[in-house]
Protein backbone atom coordinates (compact mmCIF):
# COMPACT_ATOMS: atom_id res chain seq x y z
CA UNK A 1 49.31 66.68 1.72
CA UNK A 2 45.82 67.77 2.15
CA UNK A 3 45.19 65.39 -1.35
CA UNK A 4 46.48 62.57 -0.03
CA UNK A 5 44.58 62.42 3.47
CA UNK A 6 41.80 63.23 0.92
CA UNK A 7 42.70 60.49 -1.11
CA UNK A 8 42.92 58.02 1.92
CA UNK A 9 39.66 59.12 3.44
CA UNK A 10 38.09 58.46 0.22
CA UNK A 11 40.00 54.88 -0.02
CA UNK A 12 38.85 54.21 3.30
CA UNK A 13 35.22 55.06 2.42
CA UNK A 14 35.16 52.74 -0.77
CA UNK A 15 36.62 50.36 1.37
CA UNK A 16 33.52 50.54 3.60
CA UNK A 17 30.94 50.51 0.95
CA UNK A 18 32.60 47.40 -0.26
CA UNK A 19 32.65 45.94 3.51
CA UNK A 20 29.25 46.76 3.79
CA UNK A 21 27.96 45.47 0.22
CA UNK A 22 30.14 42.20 1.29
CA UNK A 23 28.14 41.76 4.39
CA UNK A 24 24.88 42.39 2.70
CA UNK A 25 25.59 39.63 -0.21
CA UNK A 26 26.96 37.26 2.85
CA UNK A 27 23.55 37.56 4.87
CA UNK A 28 22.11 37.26 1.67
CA UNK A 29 23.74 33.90 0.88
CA UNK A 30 23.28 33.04 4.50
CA UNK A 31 19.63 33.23 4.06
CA UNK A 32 19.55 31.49 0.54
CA UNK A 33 20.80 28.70 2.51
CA UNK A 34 19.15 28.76 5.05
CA UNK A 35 16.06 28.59 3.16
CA UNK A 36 17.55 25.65 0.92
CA UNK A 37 18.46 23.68 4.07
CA UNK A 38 14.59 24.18 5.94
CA UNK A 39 13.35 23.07 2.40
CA UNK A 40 15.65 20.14 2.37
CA UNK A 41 14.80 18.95 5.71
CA UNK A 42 10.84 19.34 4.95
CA UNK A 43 11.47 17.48 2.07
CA UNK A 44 13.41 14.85 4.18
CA UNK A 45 10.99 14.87 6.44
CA UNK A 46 7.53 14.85 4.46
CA UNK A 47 9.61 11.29 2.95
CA UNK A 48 10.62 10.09 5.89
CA UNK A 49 6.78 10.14 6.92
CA UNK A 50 5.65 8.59 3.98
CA UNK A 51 8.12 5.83 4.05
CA UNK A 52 6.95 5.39 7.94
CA UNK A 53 3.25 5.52 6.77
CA UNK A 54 3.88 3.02 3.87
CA UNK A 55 5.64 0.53 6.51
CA UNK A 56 3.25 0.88 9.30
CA UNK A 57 0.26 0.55 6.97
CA UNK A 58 2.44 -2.91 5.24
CA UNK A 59 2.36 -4.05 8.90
CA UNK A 60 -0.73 -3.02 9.76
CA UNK A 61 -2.33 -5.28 7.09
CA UNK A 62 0.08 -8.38 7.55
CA UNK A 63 -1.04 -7.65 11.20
CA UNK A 64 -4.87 -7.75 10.25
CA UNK A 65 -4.47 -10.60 7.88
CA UNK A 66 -2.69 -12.71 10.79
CA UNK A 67 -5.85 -11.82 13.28
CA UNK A 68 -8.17 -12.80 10.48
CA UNK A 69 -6.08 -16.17 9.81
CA UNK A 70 -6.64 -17.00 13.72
CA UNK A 71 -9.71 -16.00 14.29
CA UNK A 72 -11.11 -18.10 11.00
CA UNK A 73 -8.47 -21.19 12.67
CA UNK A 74 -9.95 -20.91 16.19
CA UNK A 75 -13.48 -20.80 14.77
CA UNK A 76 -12.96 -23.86 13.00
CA UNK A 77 -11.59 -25.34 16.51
CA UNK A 78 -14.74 -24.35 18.45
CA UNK A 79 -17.07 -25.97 15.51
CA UNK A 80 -15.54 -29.19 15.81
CA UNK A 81 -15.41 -29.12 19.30
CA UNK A 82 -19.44 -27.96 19.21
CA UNK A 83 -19.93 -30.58 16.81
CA UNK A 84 -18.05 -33.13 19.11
CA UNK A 85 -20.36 -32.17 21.89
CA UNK A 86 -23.13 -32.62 20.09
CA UNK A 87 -22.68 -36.11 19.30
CA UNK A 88 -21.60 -36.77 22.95
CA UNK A 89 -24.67 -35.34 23.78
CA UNK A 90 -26.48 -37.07 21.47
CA UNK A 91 -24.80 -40.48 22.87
CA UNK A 92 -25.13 -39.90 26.22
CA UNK A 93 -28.93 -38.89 26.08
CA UNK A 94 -30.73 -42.18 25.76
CA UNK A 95 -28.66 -43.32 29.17
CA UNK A 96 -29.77 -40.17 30.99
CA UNK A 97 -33.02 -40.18 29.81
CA UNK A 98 -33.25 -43.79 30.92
CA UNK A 99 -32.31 -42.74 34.62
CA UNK A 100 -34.28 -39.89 34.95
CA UNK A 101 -37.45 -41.89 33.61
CA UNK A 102 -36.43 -45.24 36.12
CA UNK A 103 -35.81 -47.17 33.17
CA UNK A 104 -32.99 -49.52 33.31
C-alpha cells in the first residue's frame, strides 16, 4: 500500500514538473510573440510614416509648384497692367501739363 501512495505522490510530482515546465515554455512563447507582434507593428508603423512622408512631401511640391505658377501668372498681370498705366500716363500728360501751364 505504502508503494502505491508512493507511487502516486511521485506521479503527482512529475505531473507538476511537467505543469510547471508547460507554463514556463507557454510564457515563453507568449513573449516570443509578443516581441514578434511590437516588431511587426514598428515595422508597420516606421512604413506607414514613410508612405505619409512620401505623400505629404508629393503634395507639398505640387502645392509649391501651384504657388509658383500663380505668383509668376499674377506678376505677369500686374506688368501689363503697369505697362498699361504707363502709356495712359504717358497719354494723358501733354493734356495735364497743358492745364497746369494755362495752355489751351
Amino acid at each position: 500500500m505504502d508503494d502505491i501512495l508512493k507511487r502516486m505522490l511521485e506521479v503527482e510530482e512529475e505531473a507538476q514538473q511537467l505543469v510547471d515546465a508547460a507554463q514556463v515554455e507557454a510564457d515563453k512563447l507568449e513573449q516570443e510573440g509578443v516581441q514578434k507582434a511590437n516588431a511587426l507593428s514598428s515595422e508597420a508603423q516606421k512604413a506607414l510614416a514613410a508612405e505619409t512622408d512620401k505623400l505629404l512631401g508629393g503634395a507639398s511640391r505640387t502645392i509649391q509648384e501651384e504657388k509658383e505658377k500663380r505668383l509668376r501668372e499674377a506678376d505677369a498681370r500686374m506688368q501689363s497692367e503697369m505697362e498699361q498705366f504707363r502709356a495712359e500716363i504717358s497719354r494723358a500728360l501733354p493734356k495735364v501739363e497743358e492745364a497746369l501751364l494755362g495752355r489751351t
